[in-house]
N, C-alpha and C. Protein backbone atom coordinates (compact mmCIF):
# COMPACT_ATOMS: atom_id res chain seq x y z
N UNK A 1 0.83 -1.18 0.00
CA UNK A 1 0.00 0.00 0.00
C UNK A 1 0.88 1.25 0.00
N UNK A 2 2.05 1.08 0.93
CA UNK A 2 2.94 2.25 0.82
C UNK A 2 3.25 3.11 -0.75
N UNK A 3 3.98 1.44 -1.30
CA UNK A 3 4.43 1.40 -2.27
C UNK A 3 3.57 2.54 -3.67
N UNK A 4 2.43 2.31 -3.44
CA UNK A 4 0.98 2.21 -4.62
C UNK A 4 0.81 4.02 -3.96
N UNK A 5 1.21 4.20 -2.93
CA UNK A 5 0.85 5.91 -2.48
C UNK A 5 2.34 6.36 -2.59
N UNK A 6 3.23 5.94 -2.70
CA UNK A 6 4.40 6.57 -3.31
C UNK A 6 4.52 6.45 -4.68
N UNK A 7 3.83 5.83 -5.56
CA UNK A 7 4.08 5.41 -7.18
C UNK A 7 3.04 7.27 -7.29
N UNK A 8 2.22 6.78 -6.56
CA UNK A 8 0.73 8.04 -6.42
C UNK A 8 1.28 9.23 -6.57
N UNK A 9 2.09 9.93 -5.53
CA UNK A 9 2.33 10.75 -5.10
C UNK A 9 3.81 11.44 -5.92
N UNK A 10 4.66 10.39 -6.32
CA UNK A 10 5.16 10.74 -7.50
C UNK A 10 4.62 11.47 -8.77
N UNK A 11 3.96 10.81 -9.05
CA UNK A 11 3.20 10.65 -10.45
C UNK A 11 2.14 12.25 -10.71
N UNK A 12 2.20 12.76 -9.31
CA UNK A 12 1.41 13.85 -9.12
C UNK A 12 2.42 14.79 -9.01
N UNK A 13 3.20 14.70 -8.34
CA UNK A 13 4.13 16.07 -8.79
C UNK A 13 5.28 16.12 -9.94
N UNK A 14 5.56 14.77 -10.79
CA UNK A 14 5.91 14.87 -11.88
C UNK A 14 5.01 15.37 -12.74
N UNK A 15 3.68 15.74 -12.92
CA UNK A 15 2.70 16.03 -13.80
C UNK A 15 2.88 17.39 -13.23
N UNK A 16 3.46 18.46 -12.24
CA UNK A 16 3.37 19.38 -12.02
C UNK A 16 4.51 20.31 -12.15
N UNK A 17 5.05 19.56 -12.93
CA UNK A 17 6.52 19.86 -13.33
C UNK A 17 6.72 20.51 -14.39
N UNK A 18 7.82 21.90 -14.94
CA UNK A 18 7.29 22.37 -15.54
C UNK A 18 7.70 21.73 -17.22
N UNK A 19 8.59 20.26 -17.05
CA UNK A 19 9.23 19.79 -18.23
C UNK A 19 9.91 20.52 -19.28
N UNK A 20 9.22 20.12 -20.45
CA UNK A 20 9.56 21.48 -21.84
C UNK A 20 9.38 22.27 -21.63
N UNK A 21 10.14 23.89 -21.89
CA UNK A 21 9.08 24.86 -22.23
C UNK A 21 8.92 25.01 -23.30
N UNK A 22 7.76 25.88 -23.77
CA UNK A 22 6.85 25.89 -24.51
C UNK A 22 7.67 26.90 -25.54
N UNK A 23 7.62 26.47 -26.72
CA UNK A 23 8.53 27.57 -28.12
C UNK A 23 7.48 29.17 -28.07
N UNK A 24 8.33 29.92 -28.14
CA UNK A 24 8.07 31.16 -28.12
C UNK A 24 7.58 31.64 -29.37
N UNK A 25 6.80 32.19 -29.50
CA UNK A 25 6.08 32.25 -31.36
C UNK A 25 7.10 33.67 -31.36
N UNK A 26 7.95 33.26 -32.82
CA UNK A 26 8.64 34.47 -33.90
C UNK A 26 7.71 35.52 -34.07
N UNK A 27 8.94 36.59 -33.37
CA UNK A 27 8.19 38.36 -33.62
C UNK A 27 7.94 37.81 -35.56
N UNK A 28 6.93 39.23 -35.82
CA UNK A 28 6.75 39.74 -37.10
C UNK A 28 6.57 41.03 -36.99
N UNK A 29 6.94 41.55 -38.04
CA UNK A 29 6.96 42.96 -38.14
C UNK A 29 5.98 42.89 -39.48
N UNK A 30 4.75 44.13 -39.28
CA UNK A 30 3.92 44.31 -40.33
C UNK A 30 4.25 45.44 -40.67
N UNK A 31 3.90 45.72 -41.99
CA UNK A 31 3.81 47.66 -42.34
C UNK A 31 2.10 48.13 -42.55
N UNK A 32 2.47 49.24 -42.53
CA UNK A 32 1.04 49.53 -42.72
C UNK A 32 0.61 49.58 -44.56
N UNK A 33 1.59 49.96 -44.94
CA UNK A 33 1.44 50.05 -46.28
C UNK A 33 1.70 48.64 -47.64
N UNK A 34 1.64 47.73 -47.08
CA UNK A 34 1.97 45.98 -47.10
C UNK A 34 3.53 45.57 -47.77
N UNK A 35 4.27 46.95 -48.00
CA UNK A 35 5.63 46.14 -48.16
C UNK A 35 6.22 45.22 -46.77
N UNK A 36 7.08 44.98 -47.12
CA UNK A 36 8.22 44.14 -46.28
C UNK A 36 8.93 45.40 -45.53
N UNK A 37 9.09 45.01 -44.30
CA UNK A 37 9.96 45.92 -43.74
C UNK A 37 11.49 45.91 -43.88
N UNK A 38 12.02 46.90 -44.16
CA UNK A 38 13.47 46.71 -44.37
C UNK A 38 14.50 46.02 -43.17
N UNK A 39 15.36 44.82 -43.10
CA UNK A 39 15.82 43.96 -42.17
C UNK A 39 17.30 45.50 -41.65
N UNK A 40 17.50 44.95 -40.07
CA UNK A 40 17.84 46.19 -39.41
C UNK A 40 19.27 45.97 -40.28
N UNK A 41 20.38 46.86 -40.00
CA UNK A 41 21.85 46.18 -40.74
C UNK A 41 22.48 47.33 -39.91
N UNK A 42 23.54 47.45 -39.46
CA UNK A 42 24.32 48.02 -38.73
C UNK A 42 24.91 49.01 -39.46
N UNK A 43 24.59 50.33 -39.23
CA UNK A 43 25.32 51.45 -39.80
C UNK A 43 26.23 52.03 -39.36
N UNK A 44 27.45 52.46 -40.52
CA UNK A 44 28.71 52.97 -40.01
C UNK A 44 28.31 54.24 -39.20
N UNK A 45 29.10 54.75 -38.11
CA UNK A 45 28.76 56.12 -37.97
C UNK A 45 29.63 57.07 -38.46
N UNK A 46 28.89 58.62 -38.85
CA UNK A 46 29.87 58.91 -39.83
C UNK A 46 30.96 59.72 -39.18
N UNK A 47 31.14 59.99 -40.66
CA UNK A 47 32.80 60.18 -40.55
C UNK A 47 32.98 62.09 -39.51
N UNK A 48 33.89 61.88 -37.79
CA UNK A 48 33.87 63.33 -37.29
C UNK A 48 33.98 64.34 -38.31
N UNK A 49 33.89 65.92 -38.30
CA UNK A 49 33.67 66.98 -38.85
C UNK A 49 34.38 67.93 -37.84
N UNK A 50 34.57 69.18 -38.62
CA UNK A 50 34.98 70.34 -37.80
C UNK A 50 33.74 71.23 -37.30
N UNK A 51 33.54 71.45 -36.48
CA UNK A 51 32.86 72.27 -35.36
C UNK A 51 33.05 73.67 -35.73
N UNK A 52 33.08 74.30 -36.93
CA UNK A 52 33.71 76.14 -36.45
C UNK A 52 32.80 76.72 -35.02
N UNK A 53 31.91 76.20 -34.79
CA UNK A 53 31.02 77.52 -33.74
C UNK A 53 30.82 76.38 -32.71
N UNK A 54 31.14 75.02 -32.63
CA UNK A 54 31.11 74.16 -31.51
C UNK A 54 32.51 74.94 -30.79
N UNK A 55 32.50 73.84 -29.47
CA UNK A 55 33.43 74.30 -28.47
C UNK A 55 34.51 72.86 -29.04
N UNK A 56 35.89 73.11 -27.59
CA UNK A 56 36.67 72.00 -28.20
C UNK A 56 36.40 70.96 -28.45
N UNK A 57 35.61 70.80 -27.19
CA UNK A 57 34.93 69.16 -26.84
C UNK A 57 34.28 68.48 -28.36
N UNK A 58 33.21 69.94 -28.83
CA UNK A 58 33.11 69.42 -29.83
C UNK A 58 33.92 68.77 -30.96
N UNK A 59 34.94 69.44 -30.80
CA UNK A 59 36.06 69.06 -32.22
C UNK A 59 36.91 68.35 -31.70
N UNK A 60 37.26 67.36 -30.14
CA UNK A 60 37.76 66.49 -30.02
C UNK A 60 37.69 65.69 -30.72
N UNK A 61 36.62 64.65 -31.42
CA UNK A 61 36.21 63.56 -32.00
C UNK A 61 37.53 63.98 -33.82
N UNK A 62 37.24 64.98 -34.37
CA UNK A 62 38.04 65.20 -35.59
C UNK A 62 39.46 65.07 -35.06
N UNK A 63 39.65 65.99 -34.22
CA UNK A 63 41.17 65.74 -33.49
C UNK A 63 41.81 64.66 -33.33
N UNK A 64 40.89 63.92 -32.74
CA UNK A 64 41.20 62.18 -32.20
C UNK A 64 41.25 61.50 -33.21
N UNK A 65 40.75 61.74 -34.88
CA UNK A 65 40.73 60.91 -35.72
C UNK A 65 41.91 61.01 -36.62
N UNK A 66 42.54 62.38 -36.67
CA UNK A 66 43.50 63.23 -37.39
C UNK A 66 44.46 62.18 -36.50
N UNK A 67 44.27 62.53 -35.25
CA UNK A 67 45.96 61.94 -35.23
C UNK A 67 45.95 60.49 -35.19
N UNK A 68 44.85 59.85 -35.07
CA UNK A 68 45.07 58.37 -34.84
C UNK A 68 45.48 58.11 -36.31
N UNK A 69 45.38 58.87 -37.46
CA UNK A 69 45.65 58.72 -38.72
C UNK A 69 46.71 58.84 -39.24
N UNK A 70 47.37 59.59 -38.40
CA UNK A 70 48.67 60.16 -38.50
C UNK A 70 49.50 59.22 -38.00
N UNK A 71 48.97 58.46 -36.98
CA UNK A 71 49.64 57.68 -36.18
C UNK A 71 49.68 56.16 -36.75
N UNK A 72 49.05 56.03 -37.90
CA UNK A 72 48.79 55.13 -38.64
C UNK A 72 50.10 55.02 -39.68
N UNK A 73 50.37 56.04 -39.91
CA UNK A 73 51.68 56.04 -41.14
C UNK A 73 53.16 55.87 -40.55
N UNK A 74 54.16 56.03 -41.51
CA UNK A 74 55.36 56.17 -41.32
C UNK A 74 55.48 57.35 -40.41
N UNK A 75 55.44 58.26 -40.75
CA UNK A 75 55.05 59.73 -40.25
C UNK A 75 55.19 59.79 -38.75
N UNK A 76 54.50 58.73 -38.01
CA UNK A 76 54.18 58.59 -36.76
C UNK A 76 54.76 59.94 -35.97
N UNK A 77 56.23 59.65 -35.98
CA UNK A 77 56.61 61.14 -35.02
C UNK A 77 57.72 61.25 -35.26
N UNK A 78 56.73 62.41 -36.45
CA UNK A 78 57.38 63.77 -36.97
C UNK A 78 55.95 64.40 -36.75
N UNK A 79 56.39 65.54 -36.01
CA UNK A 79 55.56 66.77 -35.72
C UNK A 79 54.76 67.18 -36.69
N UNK A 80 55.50 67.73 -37.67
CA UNK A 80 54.75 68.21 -38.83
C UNK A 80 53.74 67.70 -39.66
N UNK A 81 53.91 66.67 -39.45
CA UNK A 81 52.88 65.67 -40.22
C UNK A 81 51.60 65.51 -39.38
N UNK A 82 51.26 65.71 -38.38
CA UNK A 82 50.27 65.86 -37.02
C UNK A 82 49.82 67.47 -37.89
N UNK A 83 50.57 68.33 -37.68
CA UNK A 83 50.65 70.18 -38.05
C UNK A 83 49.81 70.18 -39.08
N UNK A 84 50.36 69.43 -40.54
CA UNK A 84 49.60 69.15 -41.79
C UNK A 84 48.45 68.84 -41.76
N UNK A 85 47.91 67.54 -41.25
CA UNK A 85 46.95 66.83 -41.07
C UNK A 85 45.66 67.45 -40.64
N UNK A 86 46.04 68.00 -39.22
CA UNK A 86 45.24 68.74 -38.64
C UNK A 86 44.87 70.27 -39.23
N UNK A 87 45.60 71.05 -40.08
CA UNK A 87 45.58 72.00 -40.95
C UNK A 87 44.58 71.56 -42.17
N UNK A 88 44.72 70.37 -42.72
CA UNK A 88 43.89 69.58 -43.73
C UNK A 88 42.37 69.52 -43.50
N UNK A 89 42.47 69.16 -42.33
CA UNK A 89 41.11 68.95 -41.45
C UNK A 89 40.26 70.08 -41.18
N UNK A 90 41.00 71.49 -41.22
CA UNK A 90 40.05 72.63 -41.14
C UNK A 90 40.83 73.12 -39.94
N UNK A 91 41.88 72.84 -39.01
CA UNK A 91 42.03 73.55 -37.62
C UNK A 91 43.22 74.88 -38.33
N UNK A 92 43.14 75.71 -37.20
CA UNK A 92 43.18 76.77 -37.64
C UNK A 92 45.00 76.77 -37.60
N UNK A 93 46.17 77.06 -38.16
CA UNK A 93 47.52 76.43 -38.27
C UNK A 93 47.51 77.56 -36.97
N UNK A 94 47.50 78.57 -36.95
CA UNK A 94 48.03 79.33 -36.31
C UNK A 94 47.57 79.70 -35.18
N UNK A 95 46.67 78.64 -34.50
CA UNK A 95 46.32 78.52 -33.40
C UNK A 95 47.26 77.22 -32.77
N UNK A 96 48.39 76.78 -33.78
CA UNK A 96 48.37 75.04 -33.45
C UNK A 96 50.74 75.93 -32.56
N UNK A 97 50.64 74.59 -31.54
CA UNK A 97 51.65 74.61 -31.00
C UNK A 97 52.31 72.94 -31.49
N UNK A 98 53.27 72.60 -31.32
CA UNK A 98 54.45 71.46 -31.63
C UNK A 98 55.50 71.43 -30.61
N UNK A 99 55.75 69.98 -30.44
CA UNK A 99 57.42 70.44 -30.07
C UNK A 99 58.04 69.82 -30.84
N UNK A 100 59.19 69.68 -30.36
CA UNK A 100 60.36 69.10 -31.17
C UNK A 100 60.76 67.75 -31.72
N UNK A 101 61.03 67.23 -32.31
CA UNK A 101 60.97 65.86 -33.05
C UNK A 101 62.35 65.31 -32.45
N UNK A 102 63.35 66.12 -32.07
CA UNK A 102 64.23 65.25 -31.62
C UNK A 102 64.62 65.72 -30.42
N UNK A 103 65.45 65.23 -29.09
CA UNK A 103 66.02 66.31 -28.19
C UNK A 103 66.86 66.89 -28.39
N UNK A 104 66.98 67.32 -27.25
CA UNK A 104 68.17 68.37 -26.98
C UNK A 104 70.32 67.71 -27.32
N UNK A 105 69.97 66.39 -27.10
CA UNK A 105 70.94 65.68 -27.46
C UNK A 105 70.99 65.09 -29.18
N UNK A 106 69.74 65.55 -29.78
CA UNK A 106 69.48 64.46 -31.33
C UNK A 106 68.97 63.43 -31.32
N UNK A 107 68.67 62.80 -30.12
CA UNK A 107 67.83 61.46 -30.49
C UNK A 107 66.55 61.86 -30.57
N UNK A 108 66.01 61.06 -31.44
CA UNK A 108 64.28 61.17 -31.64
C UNK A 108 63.29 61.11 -30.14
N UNK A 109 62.58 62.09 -30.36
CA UNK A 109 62.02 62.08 -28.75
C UNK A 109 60.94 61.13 -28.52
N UNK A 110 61.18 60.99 -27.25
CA UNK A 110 60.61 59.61 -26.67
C UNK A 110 58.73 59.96 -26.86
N UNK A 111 58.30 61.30 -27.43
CA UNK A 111 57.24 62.13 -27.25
C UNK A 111 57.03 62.96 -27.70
N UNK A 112 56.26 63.64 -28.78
CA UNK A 112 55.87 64.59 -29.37
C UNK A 112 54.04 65.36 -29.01
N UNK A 113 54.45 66.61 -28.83
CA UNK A 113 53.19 67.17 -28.33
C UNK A 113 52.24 68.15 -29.38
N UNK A 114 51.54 68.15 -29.65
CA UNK A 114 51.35 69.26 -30.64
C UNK A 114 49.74 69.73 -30.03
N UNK A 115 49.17 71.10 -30.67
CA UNK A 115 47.89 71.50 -30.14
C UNK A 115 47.45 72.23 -30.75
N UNK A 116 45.66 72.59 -30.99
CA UNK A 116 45.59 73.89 -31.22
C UNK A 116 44.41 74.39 -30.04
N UNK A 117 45.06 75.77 -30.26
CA UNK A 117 43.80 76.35 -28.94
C UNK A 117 42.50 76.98 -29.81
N UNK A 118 41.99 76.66 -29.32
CA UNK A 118 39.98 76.48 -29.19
C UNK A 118 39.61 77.51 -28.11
N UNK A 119 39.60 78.93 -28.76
CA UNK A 119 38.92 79.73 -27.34
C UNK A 119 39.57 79.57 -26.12
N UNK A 120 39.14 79.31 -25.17
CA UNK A 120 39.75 79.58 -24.36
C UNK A 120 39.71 77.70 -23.37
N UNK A 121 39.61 77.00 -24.36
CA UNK A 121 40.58 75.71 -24.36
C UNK A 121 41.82 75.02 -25.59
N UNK A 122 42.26 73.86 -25.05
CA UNK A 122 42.71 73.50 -25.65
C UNK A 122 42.85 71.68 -26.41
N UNK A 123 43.23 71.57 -27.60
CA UNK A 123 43.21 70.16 -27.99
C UNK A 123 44.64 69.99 -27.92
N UNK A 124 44.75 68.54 -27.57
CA UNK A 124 46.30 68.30 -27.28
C UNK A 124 46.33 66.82 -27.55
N UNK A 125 47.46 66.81 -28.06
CA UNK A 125 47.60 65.18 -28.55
C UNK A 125 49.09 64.60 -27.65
N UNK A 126 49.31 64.00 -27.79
CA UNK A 126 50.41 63.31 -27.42
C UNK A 126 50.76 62.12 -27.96
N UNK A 127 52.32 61.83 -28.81
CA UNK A 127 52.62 60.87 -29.32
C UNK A 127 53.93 60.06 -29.47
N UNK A 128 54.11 59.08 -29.17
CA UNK A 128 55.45 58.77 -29.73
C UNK A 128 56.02 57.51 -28.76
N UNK A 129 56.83 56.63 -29.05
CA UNK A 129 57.30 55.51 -28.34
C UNK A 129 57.05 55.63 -27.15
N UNK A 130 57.23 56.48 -26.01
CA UNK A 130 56.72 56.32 -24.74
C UNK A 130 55.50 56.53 -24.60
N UNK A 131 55.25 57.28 -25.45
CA UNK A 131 53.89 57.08 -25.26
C UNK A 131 52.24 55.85 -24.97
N UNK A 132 52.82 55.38 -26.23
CA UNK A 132 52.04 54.06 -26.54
C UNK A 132 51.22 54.57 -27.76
N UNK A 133 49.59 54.20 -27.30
CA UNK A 133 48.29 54.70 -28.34
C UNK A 133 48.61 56.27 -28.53
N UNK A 134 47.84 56.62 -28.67
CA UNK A 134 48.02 58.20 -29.02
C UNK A 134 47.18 58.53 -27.86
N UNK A 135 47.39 59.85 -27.42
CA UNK A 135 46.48 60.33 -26.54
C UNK A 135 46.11 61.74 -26.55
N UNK A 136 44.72 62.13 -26.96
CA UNK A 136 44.46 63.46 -26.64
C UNK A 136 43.39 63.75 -25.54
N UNK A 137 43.34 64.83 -25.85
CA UNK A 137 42.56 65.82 -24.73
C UNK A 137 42.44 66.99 -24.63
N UNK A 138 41.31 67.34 -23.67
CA UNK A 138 41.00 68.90 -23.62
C UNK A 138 41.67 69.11 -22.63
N UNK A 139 42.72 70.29 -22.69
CA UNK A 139 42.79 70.94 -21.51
C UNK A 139 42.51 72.70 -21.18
N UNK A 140 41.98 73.26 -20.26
CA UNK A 140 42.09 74.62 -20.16
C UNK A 140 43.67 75.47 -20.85
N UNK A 141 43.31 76.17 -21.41
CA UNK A 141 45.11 76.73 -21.88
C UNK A 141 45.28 77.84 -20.55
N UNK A 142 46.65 77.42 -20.51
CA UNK A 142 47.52 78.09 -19.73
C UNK A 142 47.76 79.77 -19.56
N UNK A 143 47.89 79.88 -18.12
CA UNK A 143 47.94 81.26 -17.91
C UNK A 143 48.86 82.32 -19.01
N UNK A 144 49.87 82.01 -19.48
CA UNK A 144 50.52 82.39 -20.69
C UNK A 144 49.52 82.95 -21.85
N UNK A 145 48.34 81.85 -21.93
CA UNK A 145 47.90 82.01 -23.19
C UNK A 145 48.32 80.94 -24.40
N UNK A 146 49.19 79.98 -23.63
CA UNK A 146 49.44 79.02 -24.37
C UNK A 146 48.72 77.42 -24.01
N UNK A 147 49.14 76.84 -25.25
CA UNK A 147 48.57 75.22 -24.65
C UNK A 147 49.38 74.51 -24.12
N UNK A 148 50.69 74.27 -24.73
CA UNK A 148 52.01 73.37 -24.37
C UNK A 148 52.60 74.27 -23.51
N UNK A 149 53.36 73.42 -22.36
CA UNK A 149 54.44 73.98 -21.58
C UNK A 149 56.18 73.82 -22.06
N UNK A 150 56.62 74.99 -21.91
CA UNK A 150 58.14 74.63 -22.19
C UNK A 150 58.32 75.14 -23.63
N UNK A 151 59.29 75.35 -24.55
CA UNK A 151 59.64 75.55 -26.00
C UNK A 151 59.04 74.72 -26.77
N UNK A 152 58.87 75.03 -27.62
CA UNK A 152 57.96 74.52 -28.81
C UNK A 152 58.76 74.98 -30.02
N UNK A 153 58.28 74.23 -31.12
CA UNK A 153 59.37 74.55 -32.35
C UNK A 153 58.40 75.34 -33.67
N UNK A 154 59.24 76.58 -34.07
CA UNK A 154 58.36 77.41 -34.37
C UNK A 154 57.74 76.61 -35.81
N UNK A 155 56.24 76.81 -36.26
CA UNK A 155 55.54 76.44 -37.17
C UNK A 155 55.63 77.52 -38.45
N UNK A 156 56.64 77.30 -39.00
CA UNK A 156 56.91 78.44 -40.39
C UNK A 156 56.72 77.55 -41.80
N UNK A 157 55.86 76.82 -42.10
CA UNK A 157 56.01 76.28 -43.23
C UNK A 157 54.60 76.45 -43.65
């Protein structure tokens, strides 16, 4: 009898079990106008732009693309080629600061800085074997009136 109320009592909460679940019925998408709806596809986003009446922040994104481009070539670090680039791009040359491509001794510097000031900020890149990736940023410009600290190499070309 045990036996026959344990077969029982099984048999009742295996039936209460939730087993399979149940297949989920496929979304559809209708239109109202009976075409097919166009399937989603991943769009590039486009390509940054210059900001004339945005702030820096705004024109970080072009900045960041200029030099990662720059940083893409042979070019890597030589100053001027950052100077060019970013001149290409719409920034204004004669707002832009550099330093020097090699030191004070002739070896190629471990770091190249270049910038241009944006009102009353600044875009600043940073590049070169110690560096690593490239790195820019906004910073407030300096009580001087400048962006970079220290000598910079004059931009006459």
């Amino acid at each position: 009898m045990r036996v026959i109320a344990a077969l029982a009592l099984v048999g009742a909460l295996t039936a209460c079990s939730p087993g399979e679940p149940e297949p989920e019925p496929e979304p559809t998408t209708t239109t109202t106008d009976g075409a097919p709806s166009p399937s989603a596809s991943p769009t590039t986003p486009p390509e940054p732009t210059l900001v004339p009446e945005g702030t820096a922040d705004d024109n970080l994104p072009l900045f960041s693309s200029v030099t990662a481009a720059v940083w893409a070539t042979d070019a890597r670090v030589t100053g001027r080629a950052y100077i060019d680039a970013l001149t290409a791009a719409g920034f204004d040359k004669a707002a832009m600061q550099v330093t020097q491509d090699l030191s004070t001794v002739g070896n190629p510097a471990e770091s190249i800085q270049f910038s241009v000031r944006w009102n009353d900020q600044c875009l600043v890149g940073q590049v070169g074997p110690a560096t690593g990736d490239p790195v820019t940023v906004v910073v407030p410009v300096l009580a001087e009136g400048n962006c970079l600290v220290g000598q910079t190499r004059p931009i006459d070309w």
